[in-house]
N, C-alpha and C. Protein backbone atom coordinates (compact mmCIF):
# COMPACT_ATOMS: atom_id res chain seq x y z
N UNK A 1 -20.79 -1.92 3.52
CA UNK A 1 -20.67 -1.05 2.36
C UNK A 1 -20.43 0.38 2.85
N UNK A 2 -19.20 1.06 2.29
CA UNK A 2 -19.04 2.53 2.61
C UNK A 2 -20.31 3.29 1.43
N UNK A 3 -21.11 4.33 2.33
CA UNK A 3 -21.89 4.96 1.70
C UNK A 3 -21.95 6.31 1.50
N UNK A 4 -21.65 6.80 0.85
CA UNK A 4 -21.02 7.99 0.72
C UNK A 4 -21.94 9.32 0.37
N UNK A 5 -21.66 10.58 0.22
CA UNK A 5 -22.26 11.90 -0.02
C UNK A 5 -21.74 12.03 -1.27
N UNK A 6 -22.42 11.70 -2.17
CA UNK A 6 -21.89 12.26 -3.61
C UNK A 6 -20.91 13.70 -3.66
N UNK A 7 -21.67 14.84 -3.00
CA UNK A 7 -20.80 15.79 -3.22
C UNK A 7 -19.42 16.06 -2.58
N UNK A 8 -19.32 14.82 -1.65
CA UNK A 8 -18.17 15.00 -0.70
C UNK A 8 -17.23 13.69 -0.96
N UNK A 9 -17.41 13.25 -1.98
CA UNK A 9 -16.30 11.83 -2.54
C UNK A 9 -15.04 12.36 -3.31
N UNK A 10 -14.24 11.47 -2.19
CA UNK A 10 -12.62 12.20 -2.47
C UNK A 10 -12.12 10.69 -3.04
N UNK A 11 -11.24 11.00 -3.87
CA UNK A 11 -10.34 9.82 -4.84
C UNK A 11 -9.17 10.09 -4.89
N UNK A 12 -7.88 9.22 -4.04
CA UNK A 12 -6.88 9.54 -4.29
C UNK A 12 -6.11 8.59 -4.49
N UNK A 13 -4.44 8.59 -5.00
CA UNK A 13 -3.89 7.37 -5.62
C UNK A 13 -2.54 7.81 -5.99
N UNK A 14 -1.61 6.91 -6.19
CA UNK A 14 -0.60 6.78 -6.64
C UNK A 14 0.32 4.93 -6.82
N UNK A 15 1.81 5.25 -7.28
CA UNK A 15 2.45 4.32 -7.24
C UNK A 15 3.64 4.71 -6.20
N UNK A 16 3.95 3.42 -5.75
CA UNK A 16 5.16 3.19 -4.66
C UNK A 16 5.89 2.75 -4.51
N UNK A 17 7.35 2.89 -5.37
CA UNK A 17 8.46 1.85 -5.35
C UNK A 17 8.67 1.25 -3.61
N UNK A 18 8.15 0.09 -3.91
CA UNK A 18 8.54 0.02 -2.04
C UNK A 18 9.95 -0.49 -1.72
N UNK A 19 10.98 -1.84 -2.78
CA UNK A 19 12.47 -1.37 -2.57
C UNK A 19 12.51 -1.97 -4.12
N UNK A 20 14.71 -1.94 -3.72
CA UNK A 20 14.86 -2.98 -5.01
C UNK A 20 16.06 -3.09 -4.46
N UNK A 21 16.09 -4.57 -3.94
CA UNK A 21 16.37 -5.73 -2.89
C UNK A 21 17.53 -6.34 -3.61
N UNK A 22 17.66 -6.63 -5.41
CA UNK A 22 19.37 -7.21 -6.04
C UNK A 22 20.02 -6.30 -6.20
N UNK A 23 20.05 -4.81 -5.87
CA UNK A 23 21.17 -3.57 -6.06
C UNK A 23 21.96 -3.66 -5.07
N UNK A 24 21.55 -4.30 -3.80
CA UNK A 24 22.16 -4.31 -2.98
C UNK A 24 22.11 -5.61 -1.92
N UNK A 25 21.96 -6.26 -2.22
CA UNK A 25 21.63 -7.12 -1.80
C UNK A 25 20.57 -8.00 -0.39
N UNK A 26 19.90 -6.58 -0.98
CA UNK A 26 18.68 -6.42 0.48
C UNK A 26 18.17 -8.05 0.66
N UNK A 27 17.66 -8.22 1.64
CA UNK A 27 16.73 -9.05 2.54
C UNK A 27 15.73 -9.53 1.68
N UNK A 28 14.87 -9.07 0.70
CA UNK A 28 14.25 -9.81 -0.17
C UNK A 28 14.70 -10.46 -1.17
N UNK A 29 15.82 -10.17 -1.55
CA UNK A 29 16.56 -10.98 -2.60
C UNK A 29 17.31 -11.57 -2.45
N UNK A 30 18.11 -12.13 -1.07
CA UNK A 30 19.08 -12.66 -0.54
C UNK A 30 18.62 -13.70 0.53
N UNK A 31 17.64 -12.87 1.59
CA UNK A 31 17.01 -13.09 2.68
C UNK A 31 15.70 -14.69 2.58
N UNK A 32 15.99 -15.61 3.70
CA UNK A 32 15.00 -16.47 3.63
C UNK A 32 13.94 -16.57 4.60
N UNK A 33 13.15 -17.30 4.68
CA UNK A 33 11.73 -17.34 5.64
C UNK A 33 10.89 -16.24 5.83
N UNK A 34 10.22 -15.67 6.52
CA UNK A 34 9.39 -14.61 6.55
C UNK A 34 9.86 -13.31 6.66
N UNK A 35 9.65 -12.67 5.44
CA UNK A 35 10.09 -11.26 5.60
C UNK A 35 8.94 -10.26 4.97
N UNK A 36 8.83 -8.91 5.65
CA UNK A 36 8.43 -8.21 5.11
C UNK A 36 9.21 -6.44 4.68
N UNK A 37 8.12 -5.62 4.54
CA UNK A 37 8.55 -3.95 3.72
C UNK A 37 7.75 -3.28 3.77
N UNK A 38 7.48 -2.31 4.60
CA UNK A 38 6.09 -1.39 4.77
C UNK A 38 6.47 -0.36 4.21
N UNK A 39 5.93 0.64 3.89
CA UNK A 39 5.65 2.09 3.40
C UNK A 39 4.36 2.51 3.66
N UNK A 40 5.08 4.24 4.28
CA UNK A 40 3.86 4.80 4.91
C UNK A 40 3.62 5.75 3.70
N UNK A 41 2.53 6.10 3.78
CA UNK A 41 1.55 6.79 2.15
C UNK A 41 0.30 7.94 3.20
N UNK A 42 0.87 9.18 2.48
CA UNK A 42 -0.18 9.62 3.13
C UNK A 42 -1.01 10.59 2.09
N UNK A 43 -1.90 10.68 2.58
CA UNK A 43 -3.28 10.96 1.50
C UNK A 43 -2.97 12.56 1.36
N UNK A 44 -3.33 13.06 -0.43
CA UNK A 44 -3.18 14.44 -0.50
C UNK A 44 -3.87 15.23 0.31
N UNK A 45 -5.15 14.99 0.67
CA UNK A 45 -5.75 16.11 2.11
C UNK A 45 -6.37 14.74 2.78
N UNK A 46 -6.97 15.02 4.04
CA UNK A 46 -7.67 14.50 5.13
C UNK A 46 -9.17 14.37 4.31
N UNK A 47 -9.68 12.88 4.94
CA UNK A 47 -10.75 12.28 4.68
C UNK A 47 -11.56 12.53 5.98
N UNK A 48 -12.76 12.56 5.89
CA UNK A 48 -13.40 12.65 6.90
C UNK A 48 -13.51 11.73 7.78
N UNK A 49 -13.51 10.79 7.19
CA UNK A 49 -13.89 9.07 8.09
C UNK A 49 -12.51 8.38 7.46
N UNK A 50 -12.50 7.21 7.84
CA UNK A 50 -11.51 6.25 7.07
C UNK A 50 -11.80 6.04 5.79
N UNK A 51 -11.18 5.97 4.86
CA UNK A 51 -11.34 5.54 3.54
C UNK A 51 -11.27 4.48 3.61
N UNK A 52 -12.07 3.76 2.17
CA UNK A 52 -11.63 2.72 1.46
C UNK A 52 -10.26 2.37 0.41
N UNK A 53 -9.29 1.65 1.13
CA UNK A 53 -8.05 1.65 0.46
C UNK A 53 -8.19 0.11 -0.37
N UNK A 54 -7.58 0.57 -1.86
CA UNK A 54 -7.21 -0.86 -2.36
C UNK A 54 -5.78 -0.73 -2.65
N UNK A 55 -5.10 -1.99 -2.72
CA UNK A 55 -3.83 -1.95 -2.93
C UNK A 55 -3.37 -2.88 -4.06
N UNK A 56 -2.38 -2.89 -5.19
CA UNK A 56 -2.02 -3.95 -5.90
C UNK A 56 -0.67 -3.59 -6.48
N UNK A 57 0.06 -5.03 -6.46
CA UNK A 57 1.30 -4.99 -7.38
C UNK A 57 0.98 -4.23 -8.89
N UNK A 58 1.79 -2.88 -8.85
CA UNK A 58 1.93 -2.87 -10.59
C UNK A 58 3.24 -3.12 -11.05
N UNK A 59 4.42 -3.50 -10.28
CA UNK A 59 5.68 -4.54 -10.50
C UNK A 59 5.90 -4.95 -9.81
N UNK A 60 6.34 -6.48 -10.37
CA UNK A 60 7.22 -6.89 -9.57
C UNK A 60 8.21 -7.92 -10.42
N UNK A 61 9.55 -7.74 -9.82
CA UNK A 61 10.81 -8.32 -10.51
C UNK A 61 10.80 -9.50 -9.70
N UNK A 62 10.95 -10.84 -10.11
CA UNK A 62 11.16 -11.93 -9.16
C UNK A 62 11.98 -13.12 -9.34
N UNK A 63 12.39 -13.50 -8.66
CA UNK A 63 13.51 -14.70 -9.54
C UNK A 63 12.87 -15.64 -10.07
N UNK A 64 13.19 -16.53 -10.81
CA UNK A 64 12.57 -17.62 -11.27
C UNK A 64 12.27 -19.15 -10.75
N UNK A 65 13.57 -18.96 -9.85
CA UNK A 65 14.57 -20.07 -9.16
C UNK A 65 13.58 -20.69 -8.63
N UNK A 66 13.00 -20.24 -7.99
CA UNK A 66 11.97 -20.89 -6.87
C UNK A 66 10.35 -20.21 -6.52
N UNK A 67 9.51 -20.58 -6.13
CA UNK A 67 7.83 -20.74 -5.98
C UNK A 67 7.55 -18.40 -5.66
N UNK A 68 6.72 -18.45 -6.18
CA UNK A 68 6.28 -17.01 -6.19
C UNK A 68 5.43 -16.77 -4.97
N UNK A 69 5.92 -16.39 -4.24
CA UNK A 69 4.92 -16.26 -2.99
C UNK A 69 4.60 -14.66 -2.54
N UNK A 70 4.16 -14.19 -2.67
CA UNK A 70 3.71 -12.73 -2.18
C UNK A 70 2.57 -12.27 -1.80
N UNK A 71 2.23 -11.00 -0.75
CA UNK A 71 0.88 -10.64 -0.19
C UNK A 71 1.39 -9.48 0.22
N UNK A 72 0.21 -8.32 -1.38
CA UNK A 72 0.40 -7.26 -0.19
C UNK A 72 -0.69 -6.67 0.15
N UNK A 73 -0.70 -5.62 1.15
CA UNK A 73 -1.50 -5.42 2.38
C UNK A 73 -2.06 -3.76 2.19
N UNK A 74 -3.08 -3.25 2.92
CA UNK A 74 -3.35 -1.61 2.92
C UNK A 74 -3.55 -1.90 5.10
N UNK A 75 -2.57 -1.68 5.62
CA UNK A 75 -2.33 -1.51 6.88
C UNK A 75 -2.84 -0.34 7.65
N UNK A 76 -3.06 -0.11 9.14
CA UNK A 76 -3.46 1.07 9.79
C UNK A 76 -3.70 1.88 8.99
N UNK A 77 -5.32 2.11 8.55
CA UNK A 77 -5.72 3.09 7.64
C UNK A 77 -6.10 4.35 8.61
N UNK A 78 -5.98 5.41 8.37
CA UNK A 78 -6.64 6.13 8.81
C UNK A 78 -7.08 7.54 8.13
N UNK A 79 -7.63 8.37 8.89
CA UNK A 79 -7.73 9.70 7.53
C UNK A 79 -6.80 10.39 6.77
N UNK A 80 -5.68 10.27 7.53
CA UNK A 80 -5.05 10.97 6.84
C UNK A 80 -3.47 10.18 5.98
N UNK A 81 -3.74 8.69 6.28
CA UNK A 81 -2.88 7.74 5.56
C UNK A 81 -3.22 6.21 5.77
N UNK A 82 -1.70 5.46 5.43
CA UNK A 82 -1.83 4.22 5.34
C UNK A 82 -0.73 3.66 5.45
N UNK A 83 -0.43 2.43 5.87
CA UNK A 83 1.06 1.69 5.67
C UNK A 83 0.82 0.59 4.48
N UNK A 84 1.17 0.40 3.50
CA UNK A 84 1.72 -0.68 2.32
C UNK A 84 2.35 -1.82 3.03
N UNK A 85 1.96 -3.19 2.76
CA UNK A 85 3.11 -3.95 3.51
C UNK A 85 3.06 -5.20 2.65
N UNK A 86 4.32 -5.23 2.21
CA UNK A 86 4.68 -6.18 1.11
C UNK A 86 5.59 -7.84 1.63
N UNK A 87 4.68 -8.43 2.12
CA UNK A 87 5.28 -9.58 2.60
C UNK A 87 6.06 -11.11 1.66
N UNK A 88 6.76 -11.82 1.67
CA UNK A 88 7.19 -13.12 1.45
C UNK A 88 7.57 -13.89 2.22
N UNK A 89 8.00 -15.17 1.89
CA UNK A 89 8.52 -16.07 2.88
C UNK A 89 8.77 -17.39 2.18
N UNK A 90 9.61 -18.35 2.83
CA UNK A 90 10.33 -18.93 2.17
C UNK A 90 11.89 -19.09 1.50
N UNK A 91 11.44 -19.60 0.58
CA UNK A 91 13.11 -19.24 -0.49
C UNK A 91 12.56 -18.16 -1.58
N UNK A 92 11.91 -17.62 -1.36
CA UNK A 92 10.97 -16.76 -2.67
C UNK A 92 11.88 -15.54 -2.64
N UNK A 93 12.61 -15.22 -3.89
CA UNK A 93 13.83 -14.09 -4.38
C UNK A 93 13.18 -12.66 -4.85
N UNK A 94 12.53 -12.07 -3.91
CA UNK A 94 11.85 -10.68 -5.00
C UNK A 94 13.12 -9.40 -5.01
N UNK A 95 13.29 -9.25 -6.50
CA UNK A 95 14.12 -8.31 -6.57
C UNK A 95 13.84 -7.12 -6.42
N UNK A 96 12.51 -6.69 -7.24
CA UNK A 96 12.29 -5.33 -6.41
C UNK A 96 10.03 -5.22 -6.90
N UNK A 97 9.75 -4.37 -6.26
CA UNK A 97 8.24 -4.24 -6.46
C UNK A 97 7.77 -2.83 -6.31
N UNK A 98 7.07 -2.96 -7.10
CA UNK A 98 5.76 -1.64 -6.91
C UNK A 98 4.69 -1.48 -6.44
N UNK A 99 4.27 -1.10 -5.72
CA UNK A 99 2.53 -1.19 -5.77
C UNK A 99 1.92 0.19 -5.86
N UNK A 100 0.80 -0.29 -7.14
CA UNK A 100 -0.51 0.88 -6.92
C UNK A 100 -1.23 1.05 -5.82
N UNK A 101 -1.89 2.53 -5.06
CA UNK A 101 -3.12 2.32 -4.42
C UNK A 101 -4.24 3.28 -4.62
N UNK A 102 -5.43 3.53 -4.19
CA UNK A 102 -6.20 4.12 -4.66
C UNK A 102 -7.10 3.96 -3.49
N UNK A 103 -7.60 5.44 -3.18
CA UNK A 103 -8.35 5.39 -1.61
C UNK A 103 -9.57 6.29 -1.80
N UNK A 104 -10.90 5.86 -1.18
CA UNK A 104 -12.39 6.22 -1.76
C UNK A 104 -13.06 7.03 -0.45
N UNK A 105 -13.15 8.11 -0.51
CA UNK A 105 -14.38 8.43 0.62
C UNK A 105 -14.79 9.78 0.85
N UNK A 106 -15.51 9.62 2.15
CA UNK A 106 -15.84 10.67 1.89
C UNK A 106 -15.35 12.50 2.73
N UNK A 107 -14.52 13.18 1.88
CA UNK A 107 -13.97 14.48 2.79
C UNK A 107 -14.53 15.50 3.44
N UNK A 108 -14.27 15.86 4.07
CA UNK A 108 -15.04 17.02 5.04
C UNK A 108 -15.99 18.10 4.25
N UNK A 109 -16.81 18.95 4.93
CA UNK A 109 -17.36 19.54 4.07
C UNK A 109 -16.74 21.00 5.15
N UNK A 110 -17.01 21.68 4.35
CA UNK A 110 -16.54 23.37 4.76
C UNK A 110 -17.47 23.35 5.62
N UNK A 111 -18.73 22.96 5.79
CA UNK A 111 -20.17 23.41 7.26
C UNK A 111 -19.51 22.37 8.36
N UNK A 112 -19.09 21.41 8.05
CA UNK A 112 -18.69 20.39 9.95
C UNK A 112 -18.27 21.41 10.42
N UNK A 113 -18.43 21.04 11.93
CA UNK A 113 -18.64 22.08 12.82
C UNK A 113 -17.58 21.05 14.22
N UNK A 114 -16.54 21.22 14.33
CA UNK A 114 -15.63 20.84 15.41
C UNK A 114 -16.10 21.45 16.85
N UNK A 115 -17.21 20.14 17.73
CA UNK A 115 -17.24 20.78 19.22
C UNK A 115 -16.81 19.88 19.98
């Protein structure tokens, strides 16, 4: 369990078009067997420690044709970011996706003292 300093809990977040794969006929919508799509995200200021990152689809376009397979990921976290990594595999057609994320902890205080 991350345990935090009430007065020092930082909350940050956004959305991330990570592609859109039938405009052009990218690798997720064309492409078969294991593929993935990272995006690097970096946090509005520096966390003191690592945060707690969650990650989730808030779109995704997908073909119908065949089985829905997807997993995505909150990669090399560190204070001051993160990589997104939006995997498939198979015959699975994703045309394009979004993901939300939202990162918990706790930020520096003006007294730390760098020795």
């Amino acid at each position: 369990m991350l345990r935090l300093n009430s007065a020092l809990v930082g909350v940050d977040g956004g959305d991330v078009n990570l592609f859109s794969d039938f405009e052009n006929e990218g690798p997720m919508w064309v492409g078969q067997g294991q593929r993935q799509n990272r995006a690097s995200v970096t946090f509005s200021q520096p966390y003191r420690r690592i945060p707690h990152v969650h990650v989730s689809l808030s779109m995704l376009d997908i073909s119908n044709a065949g089985n829905a397979r997807t997993d995505v990921q909150a990669e090399n976290i560190t204070c001051t970011g993160f990589e997104i990594v939006f995997r498939t595999w198979s015959d699975t057609r994703v045309a394009r996706a979004r993901v939300a994320w939202t990162s918990v902890g706790e930020l520096p205080d003006e007294d730390d003292w760098d020795l």
